[in-house]
C-alpha atoms as a PDB file:
ATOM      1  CA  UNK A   1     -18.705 119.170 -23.681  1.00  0.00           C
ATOM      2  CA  UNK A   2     -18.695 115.920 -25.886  1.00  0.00           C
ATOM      3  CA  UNK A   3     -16.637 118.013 -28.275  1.00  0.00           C
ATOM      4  CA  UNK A   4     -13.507 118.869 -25.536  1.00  0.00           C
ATOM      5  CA  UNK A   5     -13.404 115.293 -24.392  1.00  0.00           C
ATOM      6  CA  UNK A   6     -12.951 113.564 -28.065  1.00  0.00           C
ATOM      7  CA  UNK A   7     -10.292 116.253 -28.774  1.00  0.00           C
ATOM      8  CA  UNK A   8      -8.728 115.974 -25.115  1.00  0.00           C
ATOM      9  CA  UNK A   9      -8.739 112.344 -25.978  1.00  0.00           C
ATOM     10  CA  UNK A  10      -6.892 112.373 -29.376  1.00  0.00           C
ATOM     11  CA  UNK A  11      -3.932 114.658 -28.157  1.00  0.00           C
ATOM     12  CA  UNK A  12      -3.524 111.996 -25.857  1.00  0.00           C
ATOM     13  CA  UNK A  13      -3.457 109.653 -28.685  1.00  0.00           C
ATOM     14  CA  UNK A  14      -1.110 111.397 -30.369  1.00  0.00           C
ATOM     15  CA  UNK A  15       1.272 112.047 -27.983  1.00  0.00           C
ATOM     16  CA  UNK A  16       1.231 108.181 -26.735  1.00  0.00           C
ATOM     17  CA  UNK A  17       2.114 107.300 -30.612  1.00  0.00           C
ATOM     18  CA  UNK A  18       5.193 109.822 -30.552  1.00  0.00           C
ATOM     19  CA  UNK A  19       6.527 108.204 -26.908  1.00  0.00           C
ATOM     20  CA  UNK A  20       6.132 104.484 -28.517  1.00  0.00           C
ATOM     21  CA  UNK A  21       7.414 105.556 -31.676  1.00  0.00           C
ATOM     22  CA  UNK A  22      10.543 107.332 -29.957  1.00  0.00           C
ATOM     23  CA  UNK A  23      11.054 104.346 -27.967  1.00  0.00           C
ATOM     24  CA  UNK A  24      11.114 101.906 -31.095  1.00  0.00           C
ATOM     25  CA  UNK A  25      13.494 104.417 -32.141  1.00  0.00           C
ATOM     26  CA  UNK A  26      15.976 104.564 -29.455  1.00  0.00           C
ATOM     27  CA  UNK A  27      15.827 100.527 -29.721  1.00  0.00           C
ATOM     28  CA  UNK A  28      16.881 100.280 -32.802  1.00  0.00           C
ATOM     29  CA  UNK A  29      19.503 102.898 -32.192  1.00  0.00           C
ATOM     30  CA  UNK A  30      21.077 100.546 -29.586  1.00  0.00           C
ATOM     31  CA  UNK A  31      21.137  97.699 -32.015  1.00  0.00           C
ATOM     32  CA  UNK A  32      22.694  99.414 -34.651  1.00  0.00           C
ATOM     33  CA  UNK A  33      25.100 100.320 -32.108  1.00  0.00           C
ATOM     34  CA  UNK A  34      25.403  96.930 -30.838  1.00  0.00           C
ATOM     35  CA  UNK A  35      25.800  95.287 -33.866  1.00  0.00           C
ATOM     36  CA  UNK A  36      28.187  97.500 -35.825  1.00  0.00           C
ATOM     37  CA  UNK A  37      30.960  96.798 -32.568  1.00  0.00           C
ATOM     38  CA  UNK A  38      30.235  93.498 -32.863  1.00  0.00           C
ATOM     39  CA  UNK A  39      30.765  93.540 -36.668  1.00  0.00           C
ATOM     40  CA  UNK A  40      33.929  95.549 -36.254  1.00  0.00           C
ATOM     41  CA  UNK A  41      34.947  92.855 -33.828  1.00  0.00           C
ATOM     42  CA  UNK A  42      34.456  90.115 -35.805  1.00  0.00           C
ATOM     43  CA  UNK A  43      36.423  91.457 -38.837  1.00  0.00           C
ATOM     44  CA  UNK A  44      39.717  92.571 -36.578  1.00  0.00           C
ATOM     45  CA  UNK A  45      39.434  89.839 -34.805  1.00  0.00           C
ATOM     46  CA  UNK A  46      39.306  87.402 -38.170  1.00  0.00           C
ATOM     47  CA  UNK A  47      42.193  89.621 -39.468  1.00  0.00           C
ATOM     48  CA  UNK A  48      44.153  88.638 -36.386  1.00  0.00           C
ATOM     49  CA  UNK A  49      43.784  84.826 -37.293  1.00  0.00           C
ATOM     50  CA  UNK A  50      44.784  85.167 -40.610  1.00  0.00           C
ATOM     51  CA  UNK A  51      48.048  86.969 -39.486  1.00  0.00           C
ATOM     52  CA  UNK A  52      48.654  84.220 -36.800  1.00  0.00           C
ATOM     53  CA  UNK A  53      47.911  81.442 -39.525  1.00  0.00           C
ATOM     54  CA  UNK A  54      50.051  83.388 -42.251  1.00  0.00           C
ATOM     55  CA  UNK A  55      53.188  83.931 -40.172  1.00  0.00           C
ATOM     56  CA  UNK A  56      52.940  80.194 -38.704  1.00  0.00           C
ATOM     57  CA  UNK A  57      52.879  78.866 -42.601  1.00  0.00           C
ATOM     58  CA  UNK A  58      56.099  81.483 -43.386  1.00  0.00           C
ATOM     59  CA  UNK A  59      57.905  80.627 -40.133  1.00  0.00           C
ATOM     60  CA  UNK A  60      58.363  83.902 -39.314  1.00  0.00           C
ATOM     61  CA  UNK A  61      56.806  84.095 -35.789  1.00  0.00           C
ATOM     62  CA  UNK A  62      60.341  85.963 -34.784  1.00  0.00           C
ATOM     63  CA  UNK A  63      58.778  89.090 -36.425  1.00  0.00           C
ATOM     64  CA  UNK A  64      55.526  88.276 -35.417  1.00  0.00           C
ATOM     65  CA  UNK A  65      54.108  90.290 -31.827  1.00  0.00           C
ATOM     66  CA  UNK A  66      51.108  88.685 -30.736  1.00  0.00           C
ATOM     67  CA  UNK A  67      50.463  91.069 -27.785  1.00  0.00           C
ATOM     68  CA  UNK A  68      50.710  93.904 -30.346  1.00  0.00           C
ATOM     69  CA  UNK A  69      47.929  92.586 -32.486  1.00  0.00           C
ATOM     70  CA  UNK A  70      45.686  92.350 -29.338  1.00  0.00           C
ATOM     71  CA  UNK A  71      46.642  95.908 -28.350  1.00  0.00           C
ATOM     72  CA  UNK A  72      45.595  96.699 -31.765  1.00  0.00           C
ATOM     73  CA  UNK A  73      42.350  94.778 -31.780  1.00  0.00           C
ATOM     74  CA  UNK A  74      41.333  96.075 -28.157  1.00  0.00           C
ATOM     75  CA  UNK A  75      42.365 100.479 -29.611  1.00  0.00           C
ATOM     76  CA  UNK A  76      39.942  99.254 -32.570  1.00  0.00           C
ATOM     77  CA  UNK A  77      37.413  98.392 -30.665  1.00  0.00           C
ATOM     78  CA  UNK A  78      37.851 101.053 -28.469  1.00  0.00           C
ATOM     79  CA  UNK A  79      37.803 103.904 -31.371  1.00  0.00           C
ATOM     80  CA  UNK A  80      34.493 102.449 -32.808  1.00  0.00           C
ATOM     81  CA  UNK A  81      32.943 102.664 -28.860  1.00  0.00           C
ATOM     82  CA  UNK A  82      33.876 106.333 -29.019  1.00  0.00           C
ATOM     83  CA  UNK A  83      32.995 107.111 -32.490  1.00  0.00           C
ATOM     84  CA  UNK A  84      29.748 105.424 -32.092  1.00  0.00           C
ATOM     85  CA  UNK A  85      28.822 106.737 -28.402  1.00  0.00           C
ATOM     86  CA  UNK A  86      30.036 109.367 -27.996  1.00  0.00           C
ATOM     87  CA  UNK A  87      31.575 108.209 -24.665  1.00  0.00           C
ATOM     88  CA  UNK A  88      35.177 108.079 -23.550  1.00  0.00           C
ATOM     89  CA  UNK A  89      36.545 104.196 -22.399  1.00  0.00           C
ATOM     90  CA  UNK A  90      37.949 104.319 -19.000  1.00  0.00           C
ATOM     91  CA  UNK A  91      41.502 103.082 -18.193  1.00  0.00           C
ATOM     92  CA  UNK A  92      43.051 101.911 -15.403  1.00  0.00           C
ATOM     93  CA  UNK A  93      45.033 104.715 -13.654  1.00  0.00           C
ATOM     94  CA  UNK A  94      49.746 104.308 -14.027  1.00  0.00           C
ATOM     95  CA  UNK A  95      50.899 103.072 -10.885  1.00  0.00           C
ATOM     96  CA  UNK A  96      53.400 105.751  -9.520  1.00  0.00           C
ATOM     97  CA  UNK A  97      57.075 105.391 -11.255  1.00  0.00           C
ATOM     98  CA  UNK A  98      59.828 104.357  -8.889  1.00  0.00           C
ATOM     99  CA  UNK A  99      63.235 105.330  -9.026  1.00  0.00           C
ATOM    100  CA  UNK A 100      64.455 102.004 -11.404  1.00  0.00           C
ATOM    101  CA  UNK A 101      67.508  99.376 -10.171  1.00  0.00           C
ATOM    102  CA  UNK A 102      70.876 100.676  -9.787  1.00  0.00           C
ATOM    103  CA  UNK A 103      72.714 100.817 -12.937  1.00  0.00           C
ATOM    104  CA  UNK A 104      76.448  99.090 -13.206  1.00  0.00           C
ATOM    105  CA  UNK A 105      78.841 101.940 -12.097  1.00  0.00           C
ATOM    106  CA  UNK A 106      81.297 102.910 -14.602  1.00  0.00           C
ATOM    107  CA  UNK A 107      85.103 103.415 -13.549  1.00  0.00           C
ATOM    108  CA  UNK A 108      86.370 106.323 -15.545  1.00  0.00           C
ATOM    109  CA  UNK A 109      89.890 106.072 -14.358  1.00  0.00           C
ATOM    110  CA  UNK A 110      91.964 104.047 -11.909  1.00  0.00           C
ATOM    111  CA  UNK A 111      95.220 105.535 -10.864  1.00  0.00           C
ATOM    112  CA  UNK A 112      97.959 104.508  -7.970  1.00  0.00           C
ATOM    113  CA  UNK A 113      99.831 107.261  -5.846  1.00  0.00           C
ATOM    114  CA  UNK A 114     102.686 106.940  -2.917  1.00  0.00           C
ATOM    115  CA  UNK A 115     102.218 109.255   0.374  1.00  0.00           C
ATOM    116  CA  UNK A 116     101.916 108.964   4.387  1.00  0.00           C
ATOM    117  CA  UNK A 117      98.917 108.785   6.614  1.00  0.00           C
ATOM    118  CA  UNK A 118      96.866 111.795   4.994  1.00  0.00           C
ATOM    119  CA  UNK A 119      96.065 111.670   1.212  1.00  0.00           C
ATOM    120  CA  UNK A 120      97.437 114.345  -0.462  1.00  0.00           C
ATOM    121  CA  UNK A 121      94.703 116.736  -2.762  1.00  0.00           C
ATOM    122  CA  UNK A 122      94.392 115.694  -6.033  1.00  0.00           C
ATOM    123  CA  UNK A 123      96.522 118.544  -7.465  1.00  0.00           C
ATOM    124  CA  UNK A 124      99.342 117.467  -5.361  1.00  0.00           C
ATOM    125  CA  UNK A 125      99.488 113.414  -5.972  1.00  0.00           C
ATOM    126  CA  UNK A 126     102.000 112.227  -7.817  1.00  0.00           C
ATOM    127  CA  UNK A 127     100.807 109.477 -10.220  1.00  0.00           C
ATOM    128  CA  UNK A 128     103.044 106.353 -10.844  1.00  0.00           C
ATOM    129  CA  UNK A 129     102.490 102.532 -12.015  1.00  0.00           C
ATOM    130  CA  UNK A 130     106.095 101.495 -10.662  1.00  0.00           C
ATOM    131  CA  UNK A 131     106.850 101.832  -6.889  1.00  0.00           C
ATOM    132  CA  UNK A 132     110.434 101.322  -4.682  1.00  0.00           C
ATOM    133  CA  UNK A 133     110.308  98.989  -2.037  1.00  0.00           C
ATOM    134  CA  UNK A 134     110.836 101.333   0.622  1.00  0.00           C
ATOM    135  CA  UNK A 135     107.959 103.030  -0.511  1.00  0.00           C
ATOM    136  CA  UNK A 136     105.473 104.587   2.561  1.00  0.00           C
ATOM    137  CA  UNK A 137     101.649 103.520   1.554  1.00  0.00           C
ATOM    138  CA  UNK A 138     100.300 102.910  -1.743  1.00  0.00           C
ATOM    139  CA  UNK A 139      97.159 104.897  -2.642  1.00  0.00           C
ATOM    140  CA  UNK A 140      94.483 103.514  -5.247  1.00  0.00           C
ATOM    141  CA  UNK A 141      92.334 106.538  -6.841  1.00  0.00           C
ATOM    142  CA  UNK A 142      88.923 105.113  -8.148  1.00  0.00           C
ATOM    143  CA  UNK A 143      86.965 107.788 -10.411  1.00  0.00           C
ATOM    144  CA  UNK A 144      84.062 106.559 -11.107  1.00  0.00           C
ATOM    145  CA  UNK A 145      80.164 107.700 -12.458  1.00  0.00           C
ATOM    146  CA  UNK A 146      77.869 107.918  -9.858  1.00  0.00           C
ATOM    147  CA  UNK A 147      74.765 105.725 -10.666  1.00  0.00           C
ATOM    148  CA  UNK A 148      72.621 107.205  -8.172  1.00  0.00           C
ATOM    149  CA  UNK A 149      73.086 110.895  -9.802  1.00  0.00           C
ATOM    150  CA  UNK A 150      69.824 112.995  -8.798  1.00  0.00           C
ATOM    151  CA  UNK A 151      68.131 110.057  -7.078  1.00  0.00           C
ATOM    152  CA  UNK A 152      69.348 109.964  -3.700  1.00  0.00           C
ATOM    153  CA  UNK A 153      72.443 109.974  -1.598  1.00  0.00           C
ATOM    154  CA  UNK A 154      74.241 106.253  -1.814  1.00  0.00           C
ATOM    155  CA  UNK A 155      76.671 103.760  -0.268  1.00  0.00           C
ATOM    156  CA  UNK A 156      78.911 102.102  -2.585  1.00  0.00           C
ATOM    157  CA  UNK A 157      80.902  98.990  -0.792  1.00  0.00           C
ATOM    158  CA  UNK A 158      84.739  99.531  -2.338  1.00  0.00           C
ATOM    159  CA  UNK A 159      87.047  96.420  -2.901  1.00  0.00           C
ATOM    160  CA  UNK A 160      90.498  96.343  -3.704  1.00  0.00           C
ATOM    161  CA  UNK A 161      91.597  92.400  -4.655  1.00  0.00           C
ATOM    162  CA  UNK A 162      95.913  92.252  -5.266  1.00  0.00           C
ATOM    163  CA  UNK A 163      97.282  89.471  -6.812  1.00  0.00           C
ATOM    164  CA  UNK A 164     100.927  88.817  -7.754  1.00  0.00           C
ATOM    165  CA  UNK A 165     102.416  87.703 -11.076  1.00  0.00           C
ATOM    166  CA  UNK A 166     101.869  84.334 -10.032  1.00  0.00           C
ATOM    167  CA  UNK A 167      98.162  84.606  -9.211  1.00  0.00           C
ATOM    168  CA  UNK A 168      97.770  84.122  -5.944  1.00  0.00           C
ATOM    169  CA  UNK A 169      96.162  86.878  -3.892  1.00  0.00           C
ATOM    170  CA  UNK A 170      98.707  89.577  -2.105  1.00  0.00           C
ATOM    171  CA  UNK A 171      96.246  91.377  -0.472  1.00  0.00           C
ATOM    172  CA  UNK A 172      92.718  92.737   0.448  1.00  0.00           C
ATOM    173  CA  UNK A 173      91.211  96.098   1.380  1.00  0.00           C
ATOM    174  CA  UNK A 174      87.597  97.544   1.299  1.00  0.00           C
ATOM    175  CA  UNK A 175      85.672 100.696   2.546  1.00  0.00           C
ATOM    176  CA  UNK A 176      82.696 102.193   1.902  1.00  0.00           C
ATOM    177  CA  UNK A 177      81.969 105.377  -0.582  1.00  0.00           C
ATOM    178  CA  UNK A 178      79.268 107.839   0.206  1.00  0.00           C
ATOM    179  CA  UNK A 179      78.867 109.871  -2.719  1.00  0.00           C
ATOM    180  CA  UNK A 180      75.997 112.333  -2.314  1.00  0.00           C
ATOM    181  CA  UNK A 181      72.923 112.600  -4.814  1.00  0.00           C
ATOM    182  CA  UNK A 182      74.177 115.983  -6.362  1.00  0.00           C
ATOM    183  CA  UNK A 183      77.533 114.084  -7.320  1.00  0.00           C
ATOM    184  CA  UNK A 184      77.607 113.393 -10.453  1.00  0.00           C
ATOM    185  CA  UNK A 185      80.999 111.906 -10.766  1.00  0.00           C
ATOM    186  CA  UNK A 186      83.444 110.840  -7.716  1.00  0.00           C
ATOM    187  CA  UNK A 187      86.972 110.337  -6.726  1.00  0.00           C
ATOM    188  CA  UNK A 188      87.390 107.838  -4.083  1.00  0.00           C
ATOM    189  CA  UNK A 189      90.755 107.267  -2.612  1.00  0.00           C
ATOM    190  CA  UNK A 190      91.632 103.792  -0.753  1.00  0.00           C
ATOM    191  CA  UNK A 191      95.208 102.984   1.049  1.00  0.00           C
ATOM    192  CA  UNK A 192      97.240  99.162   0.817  1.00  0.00           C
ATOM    193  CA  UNK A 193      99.465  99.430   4.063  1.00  0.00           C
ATOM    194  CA  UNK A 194     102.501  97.175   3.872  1.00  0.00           C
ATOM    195  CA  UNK A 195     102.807  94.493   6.628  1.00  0.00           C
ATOM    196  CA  UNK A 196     105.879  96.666   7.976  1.00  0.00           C
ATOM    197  CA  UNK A 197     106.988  99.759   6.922  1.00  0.00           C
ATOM    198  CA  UNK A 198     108.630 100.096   3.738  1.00  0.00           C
ATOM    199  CA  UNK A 199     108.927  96.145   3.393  1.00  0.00           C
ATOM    200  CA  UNK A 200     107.065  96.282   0.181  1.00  0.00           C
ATOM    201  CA  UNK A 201     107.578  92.325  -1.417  1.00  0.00           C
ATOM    202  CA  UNK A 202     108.857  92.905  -4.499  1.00  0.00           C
ATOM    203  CA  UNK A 203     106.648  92.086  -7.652  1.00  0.00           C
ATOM    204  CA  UNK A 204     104.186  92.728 -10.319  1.00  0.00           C
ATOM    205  CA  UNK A 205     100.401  92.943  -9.101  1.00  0.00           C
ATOM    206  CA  UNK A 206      97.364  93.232 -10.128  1.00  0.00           C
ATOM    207  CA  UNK A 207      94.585  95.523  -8.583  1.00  0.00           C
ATOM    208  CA  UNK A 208      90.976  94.209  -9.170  1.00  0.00           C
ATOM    209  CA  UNK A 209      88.235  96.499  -8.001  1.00  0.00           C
ATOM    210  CA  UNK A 210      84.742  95.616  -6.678  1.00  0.00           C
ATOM    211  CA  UNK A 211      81.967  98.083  -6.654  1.00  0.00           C
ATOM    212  CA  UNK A 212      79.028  97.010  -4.992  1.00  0.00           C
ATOM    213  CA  UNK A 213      80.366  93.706  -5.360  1.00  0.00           C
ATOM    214  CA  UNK A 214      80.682  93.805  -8.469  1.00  0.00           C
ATOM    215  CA  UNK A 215      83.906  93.706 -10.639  1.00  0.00           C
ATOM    216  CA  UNK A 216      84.255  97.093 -12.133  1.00  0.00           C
ATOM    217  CA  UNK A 217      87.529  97.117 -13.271  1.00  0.00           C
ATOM    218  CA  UNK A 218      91.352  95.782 -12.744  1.00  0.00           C
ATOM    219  CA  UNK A 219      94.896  97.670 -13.265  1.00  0.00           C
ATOM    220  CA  UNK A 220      98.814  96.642 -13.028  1.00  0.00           C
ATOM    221  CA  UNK A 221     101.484  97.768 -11.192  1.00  0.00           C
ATOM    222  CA  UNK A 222     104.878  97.245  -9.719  1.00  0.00           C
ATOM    223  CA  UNK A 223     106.835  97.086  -6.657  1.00  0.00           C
ATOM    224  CA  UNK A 224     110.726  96.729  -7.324  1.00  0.00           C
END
């Protein structure tokens, strides 16, 4: 009986040396670990001085991106967290991409026709820069890019400045085009209506177009 308790007694021995011994080996572990990222951190991080210090002595700070040497030190650190742990780093999740801010719509041509109340179809307008007095109503065709191509359907606020050869303003008309998403270009087709009919003032004017308020593009023509 005294034999079973003394060998009872050093298995239990035993097996408490191989728990404290594993635990004395999982600490150091950890400060291996600990010490190697803070090691790697110290050297990329006294790297990243001595780039900062160089480039201040050289002038050269134009070539010089700070936030990319951070973004560097921060992956370094990262890859020696992973290579050493085994673990992935966690990042913060992209916020959801919005369509971005309208781009500047591009006139791709800018033409004038003469005709009555209805616009003719495009096939059917004749195109002219030089107009008789006596002529009906003056057309302006806008084409134009549509900026809002495969985004979503749009209102574009048209208009038309005209100023005579001496600069001072002639005129002023404005309407609104609704070019749909699936549009990738569009023709938009305003009317100038004379003050009376066919009592066009002779001269040479200038058409300056606002799209969106902005000033997209400008054309001459004449009434004689």
């Amino acid at each position: 009986m005294k034999i079973l308790i003394e060998q009872h007694s050093k298995i239990n021995c035993q097996k408490g040396s191989a728990g404290l011994l594993n635990n004395r080996r999982g600490v150091a572990t950890g400060d291996v670990i600990f010490m190697v990222v803070l090691l790697t951190l110290f050297i990329t991080g006294g790297f990243l001085i001595r780039n900062v210090v160089l480039n201040l002595r050289t002038l050269d700070m134009a070539k010089f991106d700070l936030d990319a040497e951070f973004r560097g030190l921060e992956q370094t650190i990262q890859d020696a967290f992973v290579a050493l742990t085994g673990l992935a780093t966690t990042k913060n999740t992209p916020p959801i991409s919005t369509p971005g801010p309208k781009k500047k719509i591009e006139v791709t041509s800018l033409r004038f026709f003469e005709a009555g109340q209805n616009a003719p179809a495009a096939k059917d307008r004749s195109y002219k820069n030089v107009f008789p007095r006596n002529s009906r109503i003056i057309y302006t065709e806008i084409g134009y890019k549509n900026n809002r191509h495969k985004i979503a359907d749009a209102e574009i606020p048209v208009r038309i400045e005209f100023y005579g050869l001496n600069g001072q303003k002639a005129g002023e008309i404005s309407a609104i085009s609704r070019p749909k998403k699936e549009w990738a270009s569009v023709l938009f087709v305003i009317r100038w209506t004379p003050t009376e009919a066919g009592s066009w003032k002779a001269d040479q004017y200038t058409a300056k177009i606002f799209l969106e308020d902005t000033l997209a593009a400008e054309q001459k023509f004449e009434i004689k």
